[in-house]
N, C-alpha and C. Protein backbone atom coordinates (compact mmCIF):
# COMPACT_ATOMS: atom_id res chain seq x y z
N UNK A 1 -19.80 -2.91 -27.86
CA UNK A 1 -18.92 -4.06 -28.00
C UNK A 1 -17.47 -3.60 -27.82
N UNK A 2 -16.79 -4.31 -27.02
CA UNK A 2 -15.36 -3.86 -26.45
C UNK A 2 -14.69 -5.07 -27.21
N UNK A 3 -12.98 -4.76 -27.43
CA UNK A 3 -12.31 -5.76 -27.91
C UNK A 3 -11.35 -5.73 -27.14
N UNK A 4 -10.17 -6.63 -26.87
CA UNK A 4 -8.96 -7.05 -26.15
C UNK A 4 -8.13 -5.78 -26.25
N UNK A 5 -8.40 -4.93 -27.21
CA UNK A 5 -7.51 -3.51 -27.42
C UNK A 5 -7.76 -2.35 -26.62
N UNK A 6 -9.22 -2.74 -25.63
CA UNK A 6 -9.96 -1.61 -25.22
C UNK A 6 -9.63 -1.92 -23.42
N UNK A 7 -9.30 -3.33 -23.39
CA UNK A 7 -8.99 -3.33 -21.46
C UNK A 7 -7.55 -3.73 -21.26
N UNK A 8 -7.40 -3.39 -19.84
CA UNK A 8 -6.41 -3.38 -19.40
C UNK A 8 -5.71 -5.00 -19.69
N UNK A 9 -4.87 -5.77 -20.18
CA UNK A 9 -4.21 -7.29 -20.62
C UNK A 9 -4.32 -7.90 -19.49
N UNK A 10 -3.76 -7.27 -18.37
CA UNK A 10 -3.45 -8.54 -16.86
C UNK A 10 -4.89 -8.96 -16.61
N UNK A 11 -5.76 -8.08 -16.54
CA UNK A 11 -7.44 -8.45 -15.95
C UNK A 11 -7.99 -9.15 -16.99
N UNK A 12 -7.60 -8.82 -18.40
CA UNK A 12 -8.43 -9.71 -19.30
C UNK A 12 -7.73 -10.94 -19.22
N UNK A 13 -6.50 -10.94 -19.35
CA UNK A 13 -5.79 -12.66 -19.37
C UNK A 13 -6.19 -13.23 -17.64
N UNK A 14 -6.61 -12.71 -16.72
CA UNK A 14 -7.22 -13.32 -15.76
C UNK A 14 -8.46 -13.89 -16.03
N UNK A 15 -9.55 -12.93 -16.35
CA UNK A 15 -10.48 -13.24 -16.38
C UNK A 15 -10.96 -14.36 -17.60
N UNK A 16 -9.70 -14.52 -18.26
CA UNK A 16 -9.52 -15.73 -19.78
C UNK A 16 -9.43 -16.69 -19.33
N UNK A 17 -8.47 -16.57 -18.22
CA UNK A 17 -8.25 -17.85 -17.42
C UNK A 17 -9.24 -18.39 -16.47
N UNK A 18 -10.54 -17.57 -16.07
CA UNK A 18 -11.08 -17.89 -15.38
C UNK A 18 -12.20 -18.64 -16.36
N UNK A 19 -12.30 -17.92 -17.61
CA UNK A 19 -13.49 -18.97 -18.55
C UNK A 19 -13.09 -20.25 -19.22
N UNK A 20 -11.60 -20.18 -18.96
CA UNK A 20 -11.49 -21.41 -19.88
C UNK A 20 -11.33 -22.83 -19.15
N UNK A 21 -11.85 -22.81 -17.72
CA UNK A 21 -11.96 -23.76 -16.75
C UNK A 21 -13.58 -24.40 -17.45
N UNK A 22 -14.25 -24.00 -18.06
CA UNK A 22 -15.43 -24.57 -18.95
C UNK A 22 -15.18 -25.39 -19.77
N UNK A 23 -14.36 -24.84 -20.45
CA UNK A 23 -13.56 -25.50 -21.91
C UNK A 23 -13.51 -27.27 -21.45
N UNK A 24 -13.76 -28.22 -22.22
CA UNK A 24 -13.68 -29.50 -21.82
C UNK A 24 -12.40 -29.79 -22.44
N UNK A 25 -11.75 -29.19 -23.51
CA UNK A 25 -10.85 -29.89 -23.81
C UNK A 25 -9.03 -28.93 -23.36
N UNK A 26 -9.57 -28.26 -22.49
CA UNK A 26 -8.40 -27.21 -22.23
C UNK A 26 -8.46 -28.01 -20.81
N UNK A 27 -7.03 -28.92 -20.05
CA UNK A 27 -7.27 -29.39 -18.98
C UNK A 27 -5.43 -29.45 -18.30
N UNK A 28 -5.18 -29.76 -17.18
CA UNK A 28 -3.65 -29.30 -16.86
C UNK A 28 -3.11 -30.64 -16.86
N UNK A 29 -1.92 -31.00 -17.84
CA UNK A 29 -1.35 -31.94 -18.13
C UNK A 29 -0.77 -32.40 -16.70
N UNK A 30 -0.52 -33.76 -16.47
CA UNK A 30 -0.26 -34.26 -15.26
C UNK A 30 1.21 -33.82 -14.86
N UNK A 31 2.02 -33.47 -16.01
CA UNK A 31 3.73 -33.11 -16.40
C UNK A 31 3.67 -32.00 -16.05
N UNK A 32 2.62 -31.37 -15.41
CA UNK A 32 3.51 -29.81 -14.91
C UNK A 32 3.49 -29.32 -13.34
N UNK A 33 3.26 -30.71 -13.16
CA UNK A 33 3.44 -30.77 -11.83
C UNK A 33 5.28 -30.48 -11.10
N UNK A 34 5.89 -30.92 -12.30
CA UNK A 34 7.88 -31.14 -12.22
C UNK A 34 8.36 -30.28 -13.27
N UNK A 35 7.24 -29.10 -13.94
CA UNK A 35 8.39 -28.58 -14.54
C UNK A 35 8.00 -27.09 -14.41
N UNK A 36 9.19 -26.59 -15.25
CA UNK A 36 9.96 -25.00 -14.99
C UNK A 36 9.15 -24.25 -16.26
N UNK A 37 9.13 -23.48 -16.19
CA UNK A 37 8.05 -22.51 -17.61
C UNK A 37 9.73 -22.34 -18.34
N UNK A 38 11.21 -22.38 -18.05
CA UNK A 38 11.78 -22.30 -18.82
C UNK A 38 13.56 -22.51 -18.14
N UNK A 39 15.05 -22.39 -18.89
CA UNK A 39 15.90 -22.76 -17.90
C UNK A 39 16.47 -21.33 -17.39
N UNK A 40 15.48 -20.27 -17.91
CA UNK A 40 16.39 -19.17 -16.61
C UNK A 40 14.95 -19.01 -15.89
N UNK A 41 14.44 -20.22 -15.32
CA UNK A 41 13.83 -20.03 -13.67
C UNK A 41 14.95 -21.05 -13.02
N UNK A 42 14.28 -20.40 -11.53
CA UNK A 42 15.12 -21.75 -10.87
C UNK A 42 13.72 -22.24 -10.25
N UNK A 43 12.67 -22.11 -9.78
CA UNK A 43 11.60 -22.82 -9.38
C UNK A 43 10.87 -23.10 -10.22
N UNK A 44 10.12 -23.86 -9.98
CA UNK A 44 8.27 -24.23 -10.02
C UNK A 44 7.79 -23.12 -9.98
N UNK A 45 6.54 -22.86 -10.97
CA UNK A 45 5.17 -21.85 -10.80
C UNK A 45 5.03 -21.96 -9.54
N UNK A 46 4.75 -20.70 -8.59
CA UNK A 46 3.66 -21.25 -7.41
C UNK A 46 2.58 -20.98 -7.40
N UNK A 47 1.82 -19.85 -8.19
CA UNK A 47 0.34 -20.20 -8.66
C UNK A 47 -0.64 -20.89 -8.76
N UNK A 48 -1.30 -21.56 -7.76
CA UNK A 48 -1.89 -22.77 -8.25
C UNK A 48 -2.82 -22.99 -9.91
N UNK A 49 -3.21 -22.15 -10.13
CA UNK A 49 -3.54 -22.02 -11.25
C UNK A 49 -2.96 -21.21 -12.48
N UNK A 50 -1.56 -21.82 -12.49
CA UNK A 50 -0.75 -21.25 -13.53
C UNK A 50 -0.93 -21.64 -14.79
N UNK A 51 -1.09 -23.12 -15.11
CA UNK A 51 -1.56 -23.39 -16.41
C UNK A 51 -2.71 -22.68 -17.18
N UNK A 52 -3.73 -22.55 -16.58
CA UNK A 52 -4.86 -21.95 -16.87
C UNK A 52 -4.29 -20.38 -17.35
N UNK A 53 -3.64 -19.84 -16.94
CA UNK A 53 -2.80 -18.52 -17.08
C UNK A 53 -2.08 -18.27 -17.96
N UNK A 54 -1.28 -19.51 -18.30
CA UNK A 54 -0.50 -19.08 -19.32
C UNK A 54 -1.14 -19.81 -20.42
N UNK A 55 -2.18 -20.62 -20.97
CA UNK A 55 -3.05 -20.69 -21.70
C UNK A 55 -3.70 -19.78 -22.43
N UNK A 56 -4.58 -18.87 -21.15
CA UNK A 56 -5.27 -17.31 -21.69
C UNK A 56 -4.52 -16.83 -22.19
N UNK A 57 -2.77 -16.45 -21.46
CA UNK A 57 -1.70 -15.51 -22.18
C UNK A 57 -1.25 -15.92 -23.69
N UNK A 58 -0.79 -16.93 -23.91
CA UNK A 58 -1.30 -17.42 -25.08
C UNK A 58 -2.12 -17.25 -26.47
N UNK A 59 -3.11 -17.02 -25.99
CA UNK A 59 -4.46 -17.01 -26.64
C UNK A 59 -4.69 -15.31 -26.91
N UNK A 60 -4.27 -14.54 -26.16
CA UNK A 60 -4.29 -13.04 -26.02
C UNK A 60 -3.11 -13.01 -27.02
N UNK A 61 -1.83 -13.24 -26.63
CA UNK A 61 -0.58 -12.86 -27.71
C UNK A 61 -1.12 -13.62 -29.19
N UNK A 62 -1.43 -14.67 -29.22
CA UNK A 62 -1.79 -14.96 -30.62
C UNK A 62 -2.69 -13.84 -31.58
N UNK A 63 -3.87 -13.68 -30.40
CA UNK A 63 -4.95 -12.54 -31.21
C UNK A 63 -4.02 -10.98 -31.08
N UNK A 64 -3.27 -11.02 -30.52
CA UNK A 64 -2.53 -9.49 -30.53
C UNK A 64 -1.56 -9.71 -31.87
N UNK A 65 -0.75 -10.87 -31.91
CA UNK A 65 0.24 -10.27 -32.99
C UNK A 65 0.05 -11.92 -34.30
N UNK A 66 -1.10 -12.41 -34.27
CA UNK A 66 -1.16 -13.30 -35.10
C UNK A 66 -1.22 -12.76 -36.56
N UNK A 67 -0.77 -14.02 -38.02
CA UNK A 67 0.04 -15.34 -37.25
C UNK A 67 0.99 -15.43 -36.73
N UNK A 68 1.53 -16.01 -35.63
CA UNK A 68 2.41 -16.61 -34.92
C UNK A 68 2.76 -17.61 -34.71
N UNK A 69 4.41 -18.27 -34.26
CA UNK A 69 4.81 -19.34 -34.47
C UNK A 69 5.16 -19.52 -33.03
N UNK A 70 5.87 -21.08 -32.65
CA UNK A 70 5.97 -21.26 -31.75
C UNK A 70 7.56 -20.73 -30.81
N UNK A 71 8.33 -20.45 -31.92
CA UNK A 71 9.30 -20.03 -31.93
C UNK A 71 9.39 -18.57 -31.65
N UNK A 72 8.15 -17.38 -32.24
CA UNK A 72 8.37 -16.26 -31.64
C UNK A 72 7.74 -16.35 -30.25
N UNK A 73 6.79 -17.07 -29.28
CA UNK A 73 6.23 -16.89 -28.81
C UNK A 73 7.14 -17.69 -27.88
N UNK A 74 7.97 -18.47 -27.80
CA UNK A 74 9.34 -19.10 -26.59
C UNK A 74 10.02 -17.69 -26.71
N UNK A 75 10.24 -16.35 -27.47
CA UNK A 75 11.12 -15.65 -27.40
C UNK A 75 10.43 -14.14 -26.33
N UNK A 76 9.07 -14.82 -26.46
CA UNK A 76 7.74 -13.57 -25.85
C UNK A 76 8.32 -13.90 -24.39
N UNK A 77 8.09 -15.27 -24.10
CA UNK A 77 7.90 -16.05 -22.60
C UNK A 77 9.91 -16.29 -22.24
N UNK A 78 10.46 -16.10 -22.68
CA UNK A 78 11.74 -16.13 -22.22
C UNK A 78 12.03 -15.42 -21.49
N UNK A 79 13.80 -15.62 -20.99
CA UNK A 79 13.96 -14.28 -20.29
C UNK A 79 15.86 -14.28 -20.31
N UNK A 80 15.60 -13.46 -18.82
CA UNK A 80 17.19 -13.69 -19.07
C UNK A 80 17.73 -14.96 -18.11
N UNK A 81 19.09 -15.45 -18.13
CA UNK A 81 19.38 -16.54 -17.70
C UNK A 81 20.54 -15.89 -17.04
N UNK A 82 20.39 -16.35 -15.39
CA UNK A 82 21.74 -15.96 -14.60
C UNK A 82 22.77 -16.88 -15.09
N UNK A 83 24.00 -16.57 -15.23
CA UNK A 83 24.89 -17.43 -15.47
C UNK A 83 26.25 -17.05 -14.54
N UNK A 84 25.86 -16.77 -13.32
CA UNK A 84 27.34 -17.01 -11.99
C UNK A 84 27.69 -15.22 -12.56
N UNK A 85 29.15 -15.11 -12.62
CA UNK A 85 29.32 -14.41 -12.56
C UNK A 85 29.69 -14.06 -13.96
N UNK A 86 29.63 -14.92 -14.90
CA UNK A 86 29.24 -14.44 -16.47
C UNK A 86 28.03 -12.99 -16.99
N UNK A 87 27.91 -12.71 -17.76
CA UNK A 87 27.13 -12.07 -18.44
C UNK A 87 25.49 -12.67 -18.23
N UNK A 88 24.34 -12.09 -18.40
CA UNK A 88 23.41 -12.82 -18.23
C UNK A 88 23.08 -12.86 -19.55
N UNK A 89 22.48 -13.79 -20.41
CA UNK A 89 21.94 -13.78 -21.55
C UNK A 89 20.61 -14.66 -22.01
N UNK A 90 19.58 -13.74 -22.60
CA UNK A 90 18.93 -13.93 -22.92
C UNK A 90 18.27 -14.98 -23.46
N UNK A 91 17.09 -15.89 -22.80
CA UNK A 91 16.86 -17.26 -23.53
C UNK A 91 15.61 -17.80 -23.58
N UNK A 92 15.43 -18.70 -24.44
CA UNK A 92 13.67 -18.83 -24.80
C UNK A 92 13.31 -19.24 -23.50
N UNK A 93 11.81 -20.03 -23.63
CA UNK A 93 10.84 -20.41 -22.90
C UNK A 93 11.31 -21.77 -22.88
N UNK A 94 10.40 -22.54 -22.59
CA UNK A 94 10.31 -24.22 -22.55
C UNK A 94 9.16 -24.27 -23.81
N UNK A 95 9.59 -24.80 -24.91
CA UNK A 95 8.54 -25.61 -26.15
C UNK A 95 7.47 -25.80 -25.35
N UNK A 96 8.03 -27.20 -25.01
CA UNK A 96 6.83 -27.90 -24.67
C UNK A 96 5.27 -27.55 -23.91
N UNK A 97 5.73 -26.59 -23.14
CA UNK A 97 4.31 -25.86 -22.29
C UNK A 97 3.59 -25.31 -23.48
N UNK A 98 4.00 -24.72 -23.93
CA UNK A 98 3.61 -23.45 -25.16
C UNK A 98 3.11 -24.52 -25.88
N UNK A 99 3.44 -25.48 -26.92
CA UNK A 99 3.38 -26.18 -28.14
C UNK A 99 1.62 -27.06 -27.44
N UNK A 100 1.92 -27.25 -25.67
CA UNK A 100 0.51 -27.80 -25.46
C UNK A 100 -0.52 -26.84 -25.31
N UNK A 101 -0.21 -26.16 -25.03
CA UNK A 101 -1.26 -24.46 -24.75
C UNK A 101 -1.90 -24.77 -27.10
N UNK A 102 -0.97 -24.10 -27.10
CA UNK A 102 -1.54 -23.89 -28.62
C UNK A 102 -2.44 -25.10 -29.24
N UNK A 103 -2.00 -26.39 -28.56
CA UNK A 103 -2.73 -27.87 -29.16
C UNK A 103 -4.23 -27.46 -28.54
N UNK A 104 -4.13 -27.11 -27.78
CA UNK A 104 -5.26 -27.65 -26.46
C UNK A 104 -6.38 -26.43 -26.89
N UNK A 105 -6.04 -24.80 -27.25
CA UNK A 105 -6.56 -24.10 -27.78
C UNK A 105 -6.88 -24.19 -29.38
N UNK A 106 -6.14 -25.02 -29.79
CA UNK A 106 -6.82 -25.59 -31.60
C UNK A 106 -8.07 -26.12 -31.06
N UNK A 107 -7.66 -27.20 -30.55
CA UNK A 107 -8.82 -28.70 -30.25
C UNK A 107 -10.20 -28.06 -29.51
N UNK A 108 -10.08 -26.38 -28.91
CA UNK A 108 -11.00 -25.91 -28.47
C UNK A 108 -12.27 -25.33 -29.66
N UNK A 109 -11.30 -25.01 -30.62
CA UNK A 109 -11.49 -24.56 -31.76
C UNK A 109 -11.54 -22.74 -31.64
N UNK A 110 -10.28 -22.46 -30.69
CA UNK A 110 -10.21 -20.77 -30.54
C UNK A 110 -9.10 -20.42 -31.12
N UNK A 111 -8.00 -21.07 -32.13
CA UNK A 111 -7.47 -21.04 -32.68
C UNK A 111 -7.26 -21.93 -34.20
N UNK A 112 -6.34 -21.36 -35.41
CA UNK A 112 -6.53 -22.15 -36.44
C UNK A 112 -5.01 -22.03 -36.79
N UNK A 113 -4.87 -23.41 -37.17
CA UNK A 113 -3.06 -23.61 -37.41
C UNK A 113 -3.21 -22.99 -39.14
N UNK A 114 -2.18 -22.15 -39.52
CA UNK A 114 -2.51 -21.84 -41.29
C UNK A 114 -0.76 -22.12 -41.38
N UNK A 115 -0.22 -21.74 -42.66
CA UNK A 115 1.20 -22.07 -42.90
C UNK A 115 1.93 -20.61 -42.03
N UNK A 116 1.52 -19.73 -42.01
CA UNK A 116 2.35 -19.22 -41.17
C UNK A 116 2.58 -18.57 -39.95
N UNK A 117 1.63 -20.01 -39.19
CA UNK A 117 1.92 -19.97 -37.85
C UNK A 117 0.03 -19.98 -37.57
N UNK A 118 -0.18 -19.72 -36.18
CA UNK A 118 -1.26 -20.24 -35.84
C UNK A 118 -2.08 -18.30 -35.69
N UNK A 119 -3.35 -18.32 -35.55
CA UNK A 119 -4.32 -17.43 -35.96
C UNK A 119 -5.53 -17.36 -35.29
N UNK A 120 -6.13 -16.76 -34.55
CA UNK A 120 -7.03 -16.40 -33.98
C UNK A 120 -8.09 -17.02 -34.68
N UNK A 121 -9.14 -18.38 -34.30
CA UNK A 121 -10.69 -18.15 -35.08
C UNK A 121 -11.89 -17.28 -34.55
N UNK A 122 -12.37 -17.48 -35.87
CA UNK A 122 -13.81 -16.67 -35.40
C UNK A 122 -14.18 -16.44 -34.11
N UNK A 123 -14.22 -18.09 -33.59
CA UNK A 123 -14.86 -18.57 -32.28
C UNK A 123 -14.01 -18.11 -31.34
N UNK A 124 -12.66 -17.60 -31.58
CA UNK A 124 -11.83 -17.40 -30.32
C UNK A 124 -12.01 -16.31 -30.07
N UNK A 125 -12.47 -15.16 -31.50
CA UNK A 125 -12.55 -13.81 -31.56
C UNK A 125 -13.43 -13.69 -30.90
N UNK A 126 -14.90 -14.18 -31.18
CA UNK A 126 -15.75 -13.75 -30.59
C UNK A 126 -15.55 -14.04 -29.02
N UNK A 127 -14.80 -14.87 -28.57
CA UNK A 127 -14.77 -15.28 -27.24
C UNK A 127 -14.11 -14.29 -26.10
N UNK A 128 -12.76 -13.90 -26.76
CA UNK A 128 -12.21 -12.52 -26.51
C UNK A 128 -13.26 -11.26 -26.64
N UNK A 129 -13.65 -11.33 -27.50
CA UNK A 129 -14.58 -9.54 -27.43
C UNK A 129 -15.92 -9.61 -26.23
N UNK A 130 -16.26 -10.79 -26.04
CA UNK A 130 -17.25 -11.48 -25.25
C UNK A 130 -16.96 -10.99 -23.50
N UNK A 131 -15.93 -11.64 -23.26
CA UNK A 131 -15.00 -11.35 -21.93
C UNK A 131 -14.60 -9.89 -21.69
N UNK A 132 -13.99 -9.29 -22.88
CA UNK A 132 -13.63 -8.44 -22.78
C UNK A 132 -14.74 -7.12 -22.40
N UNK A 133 -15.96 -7.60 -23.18
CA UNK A 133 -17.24 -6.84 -23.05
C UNK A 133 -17.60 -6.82 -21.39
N UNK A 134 -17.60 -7.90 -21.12
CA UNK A 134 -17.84 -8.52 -19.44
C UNK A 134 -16.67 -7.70 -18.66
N UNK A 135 -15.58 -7.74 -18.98
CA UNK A 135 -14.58 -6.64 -18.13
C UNK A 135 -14.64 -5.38 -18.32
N UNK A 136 -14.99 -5.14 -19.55
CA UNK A 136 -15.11 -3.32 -19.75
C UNK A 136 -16.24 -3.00 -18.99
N UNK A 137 -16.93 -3.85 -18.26
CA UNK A 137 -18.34 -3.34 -18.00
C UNK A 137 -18.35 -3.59 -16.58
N UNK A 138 -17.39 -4.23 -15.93
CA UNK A 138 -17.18 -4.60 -14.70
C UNK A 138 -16.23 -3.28 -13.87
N UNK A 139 -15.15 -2.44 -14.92
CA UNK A 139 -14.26 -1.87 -15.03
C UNK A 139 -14.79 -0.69 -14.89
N UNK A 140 -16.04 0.05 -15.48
CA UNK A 140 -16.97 0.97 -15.56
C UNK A 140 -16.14 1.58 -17.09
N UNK A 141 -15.50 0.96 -17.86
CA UNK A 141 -15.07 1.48 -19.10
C UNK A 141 -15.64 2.23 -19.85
N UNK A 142 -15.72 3.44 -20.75
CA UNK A 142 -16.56 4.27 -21.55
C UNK A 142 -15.69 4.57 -22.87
């Protein structure tokens, strides 16, 4: 049995993203068709399957440093912000993507909201060590 600590993050948050296209209640809000993951981008995702992506990522940072709030996790997904010929400085994410990722992963029941901040469940654990088992073994991991 392998856990999220044992594979490489980019292949497991891929391959997260590739299981949670099952999920009935994990689905891509019609609103992110017009928006920015935050205000120091200047485009659109071009990923076609970016939601699904930053969902898994999500779901991985929660079980890595849970509990977590929504507030450290705009400071995970931030970045820096060009500002002309000012200084560049550092700035969150966009709420709103994040705050639906975390809804959409409760309602899956792979996460649990507690008072300080939201928490990996059982069901999410096992779901992660599950995948992760499936990549360590795809990976030839030992």
């Amino acid at each position: 049995m392998y856990t999220p600590y044992d594979v490489p993050p980019s292949a497991l948050i891929k391959k997260v993203a590739e299981k949670l296209h099952e999920f009935p209640h994990i689905k891509v809000p019609e609103w992110t068709k017009y928006v920015k993951t935050g205000v120091h981008r200047e485009r659109l995702p071009l990923q076609s399957g970016w939601w699904y992506l930053r969902v898994a990522s999500v779901l991985y940072q929660v079980y890595m440093r849970g509990p977590i709030g929504l507030g450290h996790l705009r400071k995970i997904y931030g970045g820096r912000k060009d500002r002309g010929s000012r200084p560049e400085r550092k700035v969150n994410a966009a709420g709103k993507i994040i705050r639906t990722a975390l809804k959409q992963l409760e309602e899956a029941g792979l996460l649990i909201k507690t008072v300080n901040g939201r928490k990996i469940s059982s069901k999410g654990q096992s779901f992660l060590n599950k995948v992760a088992t499936e990549l360590a073994e795809e990976l030839n991991i030992k």
